[in-house]
N, C-alpha and C. Protein backbone atom coordinates (compact mmCIF):
# COMPACT_ATOMS: atom_id res chain seq x y z
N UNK A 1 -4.97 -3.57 4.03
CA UNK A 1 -5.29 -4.34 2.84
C UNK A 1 -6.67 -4.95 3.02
N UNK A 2 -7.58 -4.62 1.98
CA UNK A 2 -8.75 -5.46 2.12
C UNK A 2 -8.83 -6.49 0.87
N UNK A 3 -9.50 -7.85 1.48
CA UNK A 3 -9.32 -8.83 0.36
C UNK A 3 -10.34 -8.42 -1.05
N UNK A 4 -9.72 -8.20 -2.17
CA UNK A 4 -10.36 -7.99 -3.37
C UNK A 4 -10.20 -6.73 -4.09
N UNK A 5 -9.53 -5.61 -2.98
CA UNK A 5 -9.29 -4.46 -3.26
C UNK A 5 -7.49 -4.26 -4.33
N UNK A 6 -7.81 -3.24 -5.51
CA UNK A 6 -6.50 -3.43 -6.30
C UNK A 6 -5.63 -2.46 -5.47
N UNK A 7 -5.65 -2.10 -4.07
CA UNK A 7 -4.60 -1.05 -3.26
C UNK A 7 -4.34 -1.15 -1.72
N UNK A 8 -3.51 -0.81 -1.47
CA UNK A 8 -3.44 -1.45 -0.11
C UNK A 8 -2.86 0.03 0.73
N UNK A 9 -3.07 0.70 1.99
CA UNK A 9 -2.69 1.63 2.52
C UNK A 9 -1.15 1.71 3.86
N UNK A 10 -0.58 2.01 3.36
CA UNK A 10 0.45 2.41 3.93
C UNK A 10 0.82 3.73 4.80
N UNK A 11 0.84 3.60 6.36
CA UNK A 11 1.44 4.50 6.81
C UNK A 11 2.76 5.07 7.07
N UNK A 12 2.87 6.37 7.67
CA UNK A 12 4.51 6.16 7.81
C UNK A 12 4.45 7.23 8.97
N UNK A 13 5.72 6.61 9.98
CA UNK A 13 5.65 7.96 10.92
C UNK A 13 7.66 8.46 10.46
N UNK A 14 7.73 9.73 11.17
CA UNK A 14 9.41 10.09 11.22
C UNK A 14 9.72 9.38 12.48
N UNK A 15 10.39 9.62 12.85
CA UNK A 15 11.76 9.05 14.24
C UNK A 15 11.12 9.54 15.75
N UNK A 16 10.39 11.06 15.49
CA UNK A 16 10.08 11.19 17.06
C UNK A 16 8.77 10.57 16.61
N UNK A 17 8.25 10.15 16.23
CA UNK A 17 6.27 9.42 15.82
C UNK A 17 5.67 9.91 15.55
N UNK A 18 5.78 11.14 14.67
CA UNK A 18 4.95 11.93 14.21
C UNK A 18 4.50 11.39 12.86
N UNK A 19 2.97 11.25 12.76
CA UNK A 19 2.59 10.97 11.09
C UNK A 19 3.10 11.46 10.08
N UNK A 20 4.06 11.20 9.23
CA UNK A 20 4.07 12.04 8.23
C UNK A 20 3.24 12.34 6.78
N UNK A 21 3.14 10.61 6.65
CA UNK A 21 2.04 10.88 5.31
C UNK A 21 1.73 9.16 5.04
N UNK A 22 0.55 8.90 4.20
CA UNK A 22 0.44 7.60 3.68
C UNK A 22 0.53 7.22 2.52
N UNK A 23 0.54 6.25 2.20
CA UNK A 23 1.13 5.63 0.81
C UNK A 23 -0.13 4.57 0.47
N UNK A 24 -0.80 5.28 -0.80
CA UNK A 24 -2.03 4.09 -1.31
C UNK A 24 -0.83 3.46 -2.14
N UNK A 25 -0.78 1.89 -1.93
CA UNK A 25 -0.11 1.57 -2.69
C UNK A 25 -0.99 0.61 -4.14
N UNK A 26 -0.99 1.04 -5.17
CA UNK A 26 -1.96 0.16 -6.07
C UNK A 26 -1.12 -0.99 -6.53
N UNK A 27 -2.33 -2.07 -6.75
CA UNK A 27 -1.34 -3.18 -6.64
C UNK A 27 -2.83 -4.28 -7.26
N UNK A 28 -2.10 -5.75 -7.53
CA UNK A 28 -3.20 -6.70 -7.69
C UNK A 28 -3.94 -7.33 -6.69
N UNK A 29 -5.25 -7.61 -6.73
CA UNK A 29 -5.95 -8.24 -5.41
C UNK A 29 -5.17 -9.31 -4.63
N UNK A 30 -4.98 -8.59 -3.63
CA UNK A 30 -3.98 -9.66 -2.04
C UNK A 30 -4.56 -11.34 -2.44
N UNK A 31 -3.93 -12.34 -2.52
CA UNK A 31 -3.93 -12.81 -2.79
C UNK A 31 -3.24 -14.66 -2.05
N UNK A 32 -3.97 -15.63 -0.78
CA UNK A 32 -3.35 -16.10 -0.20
C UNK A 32 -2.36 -17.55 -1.13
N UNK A 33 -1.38 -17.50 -0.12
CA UNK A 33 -0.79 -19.32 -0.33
C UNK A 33 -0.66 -19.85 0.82
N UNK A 34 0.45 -21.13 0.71
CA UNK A 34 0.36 -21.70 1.58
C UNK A 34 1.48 -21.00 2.79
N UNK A 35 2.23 -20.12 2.77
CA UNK A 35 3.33 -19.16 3.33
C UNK A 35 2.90 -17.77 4.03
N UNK A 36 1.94 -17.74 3.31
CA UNK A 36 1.31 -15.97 3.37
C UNK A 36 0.22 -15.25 2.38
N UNK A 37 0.39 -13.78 2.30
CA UNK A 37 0.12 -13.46 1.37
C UNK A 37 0.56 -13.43 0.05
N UNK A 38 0.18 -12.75 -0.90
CA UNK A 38 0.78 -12.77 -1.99
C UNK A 38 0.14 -11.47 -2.80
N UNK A 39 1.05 -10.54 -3.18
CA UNK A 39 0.26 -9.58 -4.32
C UNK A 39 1.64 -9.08 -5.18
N UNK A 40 0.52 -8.35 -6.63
CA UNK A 40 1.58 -8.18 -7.44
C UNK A 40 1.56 -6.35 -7.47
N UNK A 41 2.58 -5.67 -7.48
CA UNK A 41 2.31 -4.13 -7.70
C UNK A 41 2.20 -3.89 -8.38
N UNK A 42 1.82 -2.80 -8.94
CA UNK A 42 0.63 -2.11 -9.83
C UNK A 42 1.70 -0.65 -10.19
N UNK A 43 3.17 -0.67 -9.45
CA UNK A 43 3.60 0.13 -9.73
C UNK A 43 3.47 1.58 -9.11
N UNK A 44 1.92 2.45 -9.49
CA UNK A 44 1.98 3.54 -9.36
C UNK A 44 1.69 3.73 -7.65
N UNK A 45 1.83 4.87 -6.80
CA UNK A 45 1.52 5.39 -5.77
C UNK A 45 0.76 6.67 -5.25
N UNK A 46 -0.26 6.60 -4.77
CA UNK A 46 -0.55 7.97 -4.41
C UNK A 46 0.00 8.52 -2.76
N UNK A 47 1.00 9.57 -2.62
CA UNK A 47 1.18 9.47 -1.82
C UNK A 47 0.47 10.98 -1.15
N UNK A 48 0.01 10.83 0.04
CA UNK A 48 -0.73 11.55 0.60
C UNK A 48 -0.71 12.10 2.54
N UNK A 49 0.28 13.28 2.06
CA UNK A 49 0.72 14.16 2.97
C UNK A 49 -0.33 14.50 4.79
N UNK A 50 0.46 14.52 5.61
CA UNK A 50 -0.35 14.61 7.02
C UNK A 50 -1.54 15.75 6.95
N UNK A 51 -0.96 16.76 5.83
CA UNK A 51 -1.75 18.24 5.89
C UNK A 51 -2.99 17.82 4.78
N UNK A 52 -3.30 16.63 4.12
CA UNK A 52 -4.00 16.27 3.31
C UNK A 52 -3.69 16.09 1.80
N UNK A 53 -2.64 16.69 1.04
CA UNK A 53 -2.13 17.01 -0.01
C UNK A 53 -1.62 16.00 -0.56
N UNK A 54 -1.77 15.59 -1.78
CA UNK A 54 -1.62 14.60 -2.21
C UNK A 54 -0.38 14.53 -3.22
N UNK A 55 -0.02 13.32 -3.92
CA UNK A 55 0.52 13.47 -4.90
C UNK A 55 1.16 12.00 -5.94
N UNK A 56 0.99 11.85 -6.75
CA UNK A 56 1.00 10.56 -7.82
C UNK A 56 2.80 10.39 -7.91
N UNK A 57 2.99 9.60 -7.56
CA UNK A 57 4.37 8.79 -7.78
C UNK A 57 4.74 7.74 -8.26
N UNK A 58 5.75 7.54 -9.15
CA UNK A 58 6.37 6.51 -9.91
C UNK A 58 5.72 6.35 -11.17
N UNK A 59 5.05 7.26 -11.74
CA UNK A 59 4.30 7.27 -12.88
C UNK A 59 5.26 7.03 -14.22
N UNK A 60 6.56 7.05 -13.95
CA UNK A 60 7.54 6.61 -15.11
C UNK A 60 7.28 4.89 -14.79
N UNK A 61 7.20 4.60 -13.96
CA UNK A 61 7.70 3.06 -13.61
C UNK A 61 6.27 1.95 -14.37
N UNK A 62 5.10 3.36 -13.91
CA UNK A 62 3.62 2.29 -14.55
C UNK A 62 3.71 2.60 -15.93
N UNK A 63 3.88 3.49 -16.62
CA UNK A 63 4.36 3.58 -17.67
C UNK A 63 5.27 2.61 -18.82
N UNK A 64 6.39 2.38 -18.16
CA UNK A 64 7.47 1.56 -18.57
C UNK A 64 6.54 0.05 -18.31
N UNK A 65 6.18 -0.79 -17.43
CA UNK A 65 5.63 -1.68 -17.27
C UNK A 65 4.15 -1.65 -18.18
N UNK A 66 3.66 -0.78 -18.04
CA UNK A 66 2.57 -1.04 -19.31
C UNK A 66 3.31 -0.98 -20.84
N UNK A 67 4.40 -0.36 -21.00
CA UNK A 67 4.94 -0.84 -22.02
C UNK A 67 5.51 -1.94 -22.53
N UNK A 68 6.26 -2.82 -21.43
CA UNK A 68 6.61 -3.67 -21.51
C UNK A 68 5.34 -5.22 -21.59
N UNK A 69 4.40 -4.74 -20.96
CA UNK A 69 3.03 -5.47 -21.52
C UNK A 69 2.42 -6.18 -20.20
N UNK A 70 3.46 -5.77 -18.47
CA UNK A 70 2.92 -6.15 -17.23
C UNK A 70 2.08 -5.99 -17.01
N UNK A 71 1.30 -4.73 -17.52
CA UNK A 71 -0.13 -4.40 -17.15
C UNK A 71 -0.66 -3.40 -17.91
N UNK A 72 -1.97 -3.21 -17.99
CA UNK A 72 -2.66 -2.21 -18.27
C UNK A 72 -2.73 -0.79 -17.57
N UNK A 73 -1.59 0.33 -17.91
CA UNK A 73 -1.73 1.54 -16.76
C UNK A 73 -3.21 2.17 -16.70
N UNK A 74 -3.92 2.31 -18.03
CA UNK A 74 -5.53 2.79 -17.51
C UNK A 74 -6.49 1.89 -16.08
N UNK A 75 -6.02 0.58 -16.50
CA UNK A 75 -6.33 -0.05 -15.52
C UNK A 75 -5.97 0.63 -14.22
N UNK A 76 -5.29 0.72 -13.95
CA UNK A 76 -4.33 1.39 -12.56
C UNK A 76 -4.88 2.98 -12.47
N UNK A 77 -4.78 3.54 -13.50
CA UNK A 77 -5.10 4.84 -13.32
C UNK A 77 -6.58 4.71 -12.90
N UNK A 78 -7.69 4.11 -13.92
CA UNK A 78 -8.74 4.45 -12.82
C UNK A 78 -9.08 3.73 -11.56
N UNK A 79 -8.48 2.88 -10.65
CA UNK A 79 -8.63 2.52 -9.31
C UNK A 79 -8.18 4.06 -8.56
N UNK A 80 -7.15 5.07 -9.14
CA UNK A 80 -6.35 5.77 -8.66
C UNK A 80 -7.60 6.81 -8.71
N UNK A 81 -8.24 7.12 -9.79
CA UNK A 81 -9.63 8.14 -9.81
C UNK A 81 -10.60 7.60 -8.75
N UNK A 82 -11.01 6.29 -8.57
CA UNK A 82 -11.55 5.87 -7.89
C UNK A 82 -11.58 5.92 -6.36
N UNK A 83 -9.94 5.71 -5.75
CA UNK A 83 -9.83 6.03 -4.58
C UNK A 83 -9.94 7.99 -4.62
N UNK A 84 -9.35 8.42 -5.33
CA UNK A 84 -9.69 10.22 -5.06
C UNK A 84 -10.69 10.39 -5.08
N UNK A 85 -11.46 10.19 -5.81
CA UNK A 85 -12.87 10.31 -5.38
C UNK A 85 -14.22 10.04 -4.55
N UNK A 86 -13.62 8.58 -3.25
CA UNK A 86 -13.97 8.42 -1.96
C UNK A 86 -12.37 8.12 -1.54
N UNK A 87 -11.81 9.05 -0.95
CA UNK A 87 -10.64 8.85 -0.29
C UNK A 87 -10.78 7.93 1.20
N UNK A 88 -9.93 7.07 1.01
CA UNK A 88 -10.37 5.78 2.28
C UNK A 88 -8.87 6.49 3.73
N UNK A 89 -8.89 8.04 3.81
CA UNK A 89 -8.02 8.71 4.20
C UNK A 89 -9.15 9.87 5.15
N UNK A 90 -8.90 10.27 6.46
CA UNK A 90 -8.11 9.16 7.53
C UNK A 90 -8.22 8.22 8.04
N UNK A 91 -7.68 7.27 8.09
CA UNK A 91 -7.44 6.26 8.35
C UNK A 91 -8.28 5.90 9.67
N UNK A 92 -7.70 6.35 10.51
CA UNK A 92 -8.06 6.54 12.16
C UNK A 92 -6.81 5.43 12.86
N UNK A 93 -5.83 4.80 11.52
CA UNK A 93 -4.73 4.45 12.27
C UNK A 93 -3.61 5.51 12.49
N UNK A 94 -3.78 7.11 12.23
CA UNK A 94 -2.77 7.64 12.01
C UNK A 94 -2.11 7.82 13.50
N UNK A 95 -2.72 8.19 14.91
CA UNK A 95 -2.11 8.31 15.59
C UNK A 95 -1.88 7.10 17.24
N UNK A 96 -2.24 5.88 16.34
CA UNK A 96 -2.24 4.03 16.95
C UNK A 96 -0.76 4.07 17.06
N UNK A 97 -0.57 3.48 18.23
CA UNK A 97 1.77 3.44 18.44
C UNK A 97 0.99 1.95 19.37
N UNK A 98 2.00 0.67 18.79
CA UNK A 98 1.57 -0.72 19.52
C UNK A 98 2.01 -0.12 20.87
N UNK A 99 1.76 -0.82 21.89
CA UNK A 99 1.82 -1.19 23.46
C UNK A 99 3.39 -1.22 23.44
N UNK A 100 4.14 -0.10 23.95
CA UNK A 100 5.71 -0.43 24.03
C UNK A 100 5.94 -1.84 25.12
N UNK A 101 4.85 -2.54 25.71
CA UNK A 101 5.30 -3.65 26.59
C UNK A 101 5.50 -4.73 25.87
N UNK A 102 4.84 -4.51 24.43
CA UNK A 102 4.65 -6.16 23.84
C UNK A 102 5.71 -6.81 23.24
N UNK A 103 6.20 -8.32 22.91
CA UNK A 103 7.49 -8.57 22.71
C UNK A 103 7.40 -8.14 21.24
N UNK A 104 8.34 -8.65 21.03
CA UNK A 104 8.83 -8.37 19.26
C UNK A 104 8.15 -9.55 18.71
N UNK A 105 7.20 -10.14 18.10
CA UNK A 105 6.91 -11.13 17.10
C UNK A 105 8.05 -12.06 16.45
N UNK A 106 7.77 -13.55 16.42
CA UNK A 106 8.74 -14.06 16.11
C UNK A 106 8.07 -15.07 15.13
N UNK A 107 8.39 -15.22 14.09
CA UNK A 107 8.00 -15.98 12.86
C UNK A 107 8.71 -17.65 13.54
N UNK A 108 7.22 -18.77 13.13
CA UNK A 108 7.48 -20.04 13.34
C UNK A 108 8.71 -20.41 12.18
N UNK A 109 9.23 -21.39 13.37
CA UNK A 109 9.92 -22.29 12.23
C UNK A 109 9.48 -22.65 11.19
N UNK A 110 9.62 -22.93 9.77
CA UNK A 110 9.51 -23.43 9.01
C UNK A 110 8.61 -22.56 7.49
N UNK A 111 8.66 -21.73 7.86
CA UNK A 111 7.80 -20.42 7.92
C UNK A 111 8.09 -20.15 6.27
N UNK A 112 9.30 -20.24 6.07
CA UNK A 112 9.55 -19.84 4.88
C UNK A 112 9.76 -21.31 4.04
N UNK A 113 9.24 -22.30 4.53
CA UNK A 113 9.62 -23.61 3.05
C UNK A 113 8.43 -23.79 2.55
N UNK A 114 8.43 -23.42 1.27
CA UNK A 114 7.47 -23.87 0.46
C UNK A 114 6.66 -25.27 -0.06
């Protein structure tokens, strides 16, 4: 996630750690409080295969939400032209696995009161 950007990148591996593919997820500029982050989705997805191949998902869902009046889907659609046309893919996180020594992360108390 970069601050100001309407998409945020998602990896994914299978079970033995193999990359399988990433997920641009479009969405509203990341956004902090006093808890964390904060963003709103944008609905649509480009999802984009280990072999390079791409492909647009949930396009019923940005649809339905621009109907309902959540957002503007042209809006969304051209960030979506925008990233295809400098693809921010590869990553160079695709084949990063954390330090199997490190503990598990543990969220402070209080973490979640608003």
């Amino acid at each position: 996630m970069r601050p100001g950007a309407r998409h945020s990148i998602w990896l994914f591996w299978d079970e033995d750690d193999r990359f399988l593919h990433l997920n641009v997820n479009f969405e509203q500029p990341l956004g902090r409080t006093r808890v964390g982050w904060d963003y709103a989705d944008d609905k649509l997805d480009l999802v984009v295969d280990a072999d390079g191949s791409w492909r647009l998902k949930d396009e019923d869902e940005l649809e339905e939400a621009h109907r309902l009046g959540l957002l503007d889907a042209s809006e969304v659609r051209m960030e979506a032209k925008r990233v295809l046309a400098a693809p921010p893919w590869p990553t160079g996180w695709e084949a990063w696995r954390p330090d199997p020594a490190w503990p598990i992360p543990e969220l402070p108390a209080g973490w979640d009161v608003v």
